[in-house]
Protein backbone atom coordinates (compact mmCIF):
# COMPACT_ATOMS: atom_id res chain seq x y z
CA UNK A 1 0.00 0.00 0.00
CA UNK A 2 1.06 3.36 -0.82
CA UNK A 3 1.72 6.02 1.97
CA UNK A 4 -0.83 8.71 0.09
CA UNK A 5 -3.39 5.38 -0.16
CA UNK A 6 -2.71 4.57 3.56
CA UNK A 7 -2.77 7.87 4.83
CA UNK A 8 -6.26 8.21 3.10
CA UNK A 9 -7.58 4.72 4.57
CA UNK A 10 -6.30 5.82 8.14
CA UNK A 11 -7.59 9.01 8.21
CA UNK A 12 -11.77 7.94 9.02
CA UNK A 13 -10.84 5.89 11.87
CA UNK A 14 -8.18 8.13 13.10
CA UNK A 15 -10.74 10.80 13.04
CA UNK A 16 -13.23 8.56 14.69
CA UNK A 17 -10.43 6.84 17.32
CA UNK A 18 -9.44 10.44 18.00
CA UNK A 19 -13.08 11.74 19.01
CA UNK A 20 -13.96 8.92 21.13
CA UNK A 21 -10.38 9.03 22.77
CA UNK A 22 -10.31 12.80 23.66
CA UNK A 23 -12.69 13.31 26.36
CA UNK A 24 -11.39 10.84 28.46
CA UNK A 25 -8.18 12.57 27.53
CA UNK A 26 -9.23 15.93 28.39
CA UNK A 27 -7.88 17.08 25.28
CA UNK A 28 -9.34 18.19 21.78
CA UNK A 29 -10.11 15.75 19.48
CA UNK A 30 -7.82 17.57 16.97
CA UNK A 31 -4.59 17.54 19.44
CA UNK A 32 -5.15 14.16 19.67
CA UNK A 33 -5.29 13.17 15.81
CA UNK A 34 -2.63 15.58 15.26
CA UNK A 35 -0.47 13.89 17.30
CA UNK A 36 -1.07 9.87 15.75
CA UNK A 37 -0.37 11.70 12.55
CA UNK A 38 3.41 13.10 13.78
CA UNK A 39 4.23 9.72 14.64
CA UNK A 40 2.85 7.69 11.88
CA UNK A 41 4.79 10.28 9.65
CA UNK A 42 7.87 9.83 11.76
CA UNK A 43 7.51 6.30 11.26
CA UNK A 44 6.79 6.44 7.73
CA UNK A 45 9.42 8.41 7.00
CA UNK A 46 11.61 5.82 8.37
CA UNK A 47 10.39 3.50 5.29
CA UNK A 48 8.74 2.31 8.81
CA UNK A 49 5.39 0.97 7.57
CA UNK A 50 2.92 -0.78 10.32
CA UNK A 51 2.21 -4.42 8.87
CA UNK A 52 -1.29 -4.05 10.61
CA UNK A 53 -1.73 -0.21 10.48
CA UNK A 54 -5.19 -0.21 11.72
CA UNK A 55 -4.37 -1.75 14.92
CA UNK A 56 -1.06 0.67 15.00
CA UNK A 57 -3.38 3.67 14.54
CA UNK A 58 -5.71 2.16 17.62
CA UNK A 59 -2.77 1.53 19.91
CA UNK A 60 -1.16 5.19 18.59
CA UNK A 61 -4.73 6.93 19.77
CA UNK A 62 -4.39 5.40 23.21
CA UNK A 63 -1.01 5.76 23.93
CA UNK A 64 -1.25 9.28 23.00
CA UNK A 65 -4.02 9.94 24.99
CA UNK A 66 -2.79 8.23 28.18
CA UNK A 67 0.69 10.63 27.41
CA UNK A 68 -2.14 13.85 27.36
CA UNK A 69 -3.63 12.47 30.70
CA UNK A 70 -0.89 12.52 32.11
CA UNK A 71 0.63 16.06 30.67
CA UNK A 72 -2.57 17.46 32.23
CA UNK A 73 -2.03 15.70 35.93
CA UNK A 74 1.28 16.83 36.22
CA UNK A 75 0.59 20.56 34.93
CA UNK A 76 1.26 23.29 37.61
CA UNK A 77 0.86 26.90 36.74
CA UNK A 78 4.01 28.94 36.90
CA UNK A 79 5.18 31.14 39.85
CA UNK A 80 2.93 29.33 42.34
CA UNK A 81 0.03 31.61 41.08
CA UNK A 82 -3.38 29.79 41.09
CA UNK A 83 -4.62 28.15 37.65
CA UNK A 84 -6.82 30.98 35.78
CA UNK A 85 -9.70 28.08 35.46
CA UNK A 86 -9.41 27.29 39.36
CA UNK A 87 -8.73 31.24 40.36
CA UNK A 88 -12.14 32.43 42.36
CA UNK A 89 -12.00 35.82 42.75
CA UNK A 90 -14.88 35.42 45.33
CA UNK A 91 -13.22 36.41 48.93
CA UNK A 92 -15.86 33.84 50.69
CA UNK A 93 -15.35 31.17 48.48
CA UNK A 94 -11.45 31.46 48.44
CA UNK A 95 -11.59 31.39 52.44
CA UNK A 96 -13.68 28.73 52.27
CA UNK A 97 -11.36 26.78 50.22
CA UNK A 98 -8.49 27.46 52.78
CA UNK A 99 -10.49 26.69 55.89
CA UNK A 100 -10.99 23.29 53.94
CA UNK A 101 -7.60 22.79 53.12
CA UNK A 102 -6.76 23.58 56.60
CA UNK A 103 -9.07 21.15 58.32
CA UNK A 104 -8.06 18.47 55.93
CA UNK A 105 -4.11 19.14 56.87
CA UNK A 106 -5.01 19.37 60.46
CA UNK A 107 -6.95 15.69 60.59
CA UNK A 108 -3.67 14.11 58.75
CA UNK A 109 -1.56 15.59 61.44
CA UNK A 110 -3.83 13.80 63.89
CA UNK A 111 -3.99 10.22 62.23
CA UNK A 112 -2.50 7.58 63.78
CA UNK A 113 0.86 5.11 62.46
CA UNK A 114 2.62 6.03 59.64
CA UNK A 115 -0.57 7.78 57.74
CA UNK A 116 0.21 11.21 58.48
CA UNK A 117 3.45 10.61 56.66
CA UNK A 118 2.08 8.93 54.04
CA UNK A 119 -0.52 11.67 53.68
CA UNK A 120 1.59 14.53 53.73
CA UNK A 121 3.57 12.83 50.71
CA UNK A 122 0.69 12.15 48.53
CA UNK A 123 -0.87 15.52 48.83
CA UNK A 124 2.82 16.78 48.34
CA UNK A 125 2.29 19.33 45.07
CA UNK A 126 5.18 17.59 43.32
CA UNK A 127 2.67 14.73 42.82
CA UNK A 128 5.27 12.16 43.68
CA UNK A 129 5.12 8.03 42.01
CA UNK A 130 4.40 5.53 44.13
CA UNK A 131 7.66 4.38 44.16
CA UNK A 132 8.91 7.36 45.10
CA UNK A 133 6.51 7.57 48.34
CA UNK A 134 7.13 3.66 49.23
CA UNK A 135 10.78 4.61 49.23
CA UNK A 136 10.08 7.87 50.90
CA UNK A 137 8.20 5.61 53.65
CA UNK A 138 10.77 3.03 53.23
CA UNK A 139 8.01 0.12 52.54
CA UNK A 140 7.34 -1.84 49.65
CA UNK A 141 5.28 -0.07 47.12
CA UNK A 142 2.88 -3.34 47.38
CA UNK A 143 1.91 -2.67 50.48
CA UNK A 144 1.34 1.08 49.59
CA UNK A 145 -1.70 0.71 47.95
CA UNK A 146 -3.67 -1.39 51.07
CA UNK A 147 -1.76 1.62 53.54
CA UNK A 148 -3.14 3.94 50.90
CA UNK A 149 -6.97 2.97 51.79
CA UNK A 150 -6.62 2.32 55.56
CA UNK A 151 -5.18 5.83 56.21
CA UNK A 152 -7.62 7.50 53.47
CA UNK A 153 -10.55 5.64 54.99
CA UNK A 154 -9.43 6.92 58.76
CA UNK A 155 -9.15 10.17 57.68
CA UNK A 156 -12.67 10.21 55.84
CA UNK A 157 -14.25 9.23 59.21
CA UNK A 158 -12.12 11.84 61.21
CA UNK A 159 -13.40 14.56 59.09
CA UNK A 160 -17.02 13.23 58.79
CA UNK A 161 -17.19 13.41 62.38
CA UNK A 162 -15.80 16.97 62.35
CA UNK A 163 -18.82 17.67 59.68
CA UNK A 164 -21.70 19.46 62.33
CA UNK A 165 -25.04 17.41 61.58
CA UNK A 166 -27.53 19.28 59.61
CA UNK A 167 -30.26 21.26 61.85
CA UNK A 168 -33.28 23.33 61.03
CA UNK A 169 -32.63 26.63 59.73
CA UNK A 170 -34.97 29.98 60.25
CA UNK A 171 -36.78 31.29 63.56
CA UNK A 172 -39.03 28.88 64.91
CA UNK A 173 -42.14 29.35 65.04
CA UNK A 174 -45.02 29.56 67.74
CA UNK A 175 -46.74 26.70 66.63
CA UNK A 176 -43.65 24.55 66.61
CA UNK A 177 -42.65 25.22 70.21
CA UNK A 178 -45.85 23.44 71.78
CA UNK A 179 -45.03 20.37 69.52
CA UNK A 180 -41.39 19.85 70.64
């Protein structure tokens, strides 16, 4: 097959791979496709041809968009200024936000064994690996994982019993008082 020919046969289900790849993604379906394209040229280019190029193109989508995922998790905007999407200029909300932060840092201080370190490390902003945490820790990163839920599901209880319990709102009224 002839690269114009292939290129021409691959482009439908690139386009189609692409679309149904990119929201997972979080990227735009035309990043995406752009992309497969660069490296099937590279490739190409090479004299490089995929024997099966249908099931290159598939595997090329996915890779690609696993390589975007994880672009976008380890973006962090420059200068330690917030993210423009993330920025609320609202005073409230933005004290809100820190009061929550706050509280959450507070309860890991206060759970017990080796959580708090644990914790502290995966909530570090440098996003750390597992295997850099587990060596961090200095544990196997096998047993990570199982530490990983213990200390997450402690600290969900800590902070659901911090949570007050929901109460009536408003005055009460006249007619409620005789009834209580």
């Amino acid at each position: 097959m002839t690269h114009p020919h292939l290129l021409r046969t691959l482009a439908p289900l690139l386009a189609a791979e692409s679309k149904a790849e990119a929201p997972a993604a979080g990227v735009e379906a035309g990043d995406l496709e752009q992309a497969v394209w660069l490296r099937l040229l590279e490739r190409l280019e090479k004299d490089d041809v995929p024997t099966r190029p249908a099931d290159w193109l598939r595997r090329a989508v996915r890779s690609e968009a696993r390589r975007a995922r994880r672009a976008a998790l380890r973006e962090r905007p420059y200068d330690g200024e917030e993210a423009t999407e993330t920025r609320d200029d609202n005073p409230e909300s933005t004290a809100l936000t820190t009061e929550r932060r706050r509280a959450v840092r507070a309860a890991v201080r206060r759970t017990p064994g080796h959580c708090p370190r644990l914790l502290t490390a995966m909530l570090d902003p440098a996003d750390p690996t597992y295997r850099e945490i587990a060596g961090e820790l200095g544990i196997s990163q096998g047993s990570l994982g199982p530490m990983r839920s213990r200390c997450l599901g402690c600290l969900r209880r800590m902070l659901a019993a911090e949570v007050p319990a929901a109460t009536r709102r408003g005055r009460v009224r006249e007619t409620d008082r005789g009834t209580r």
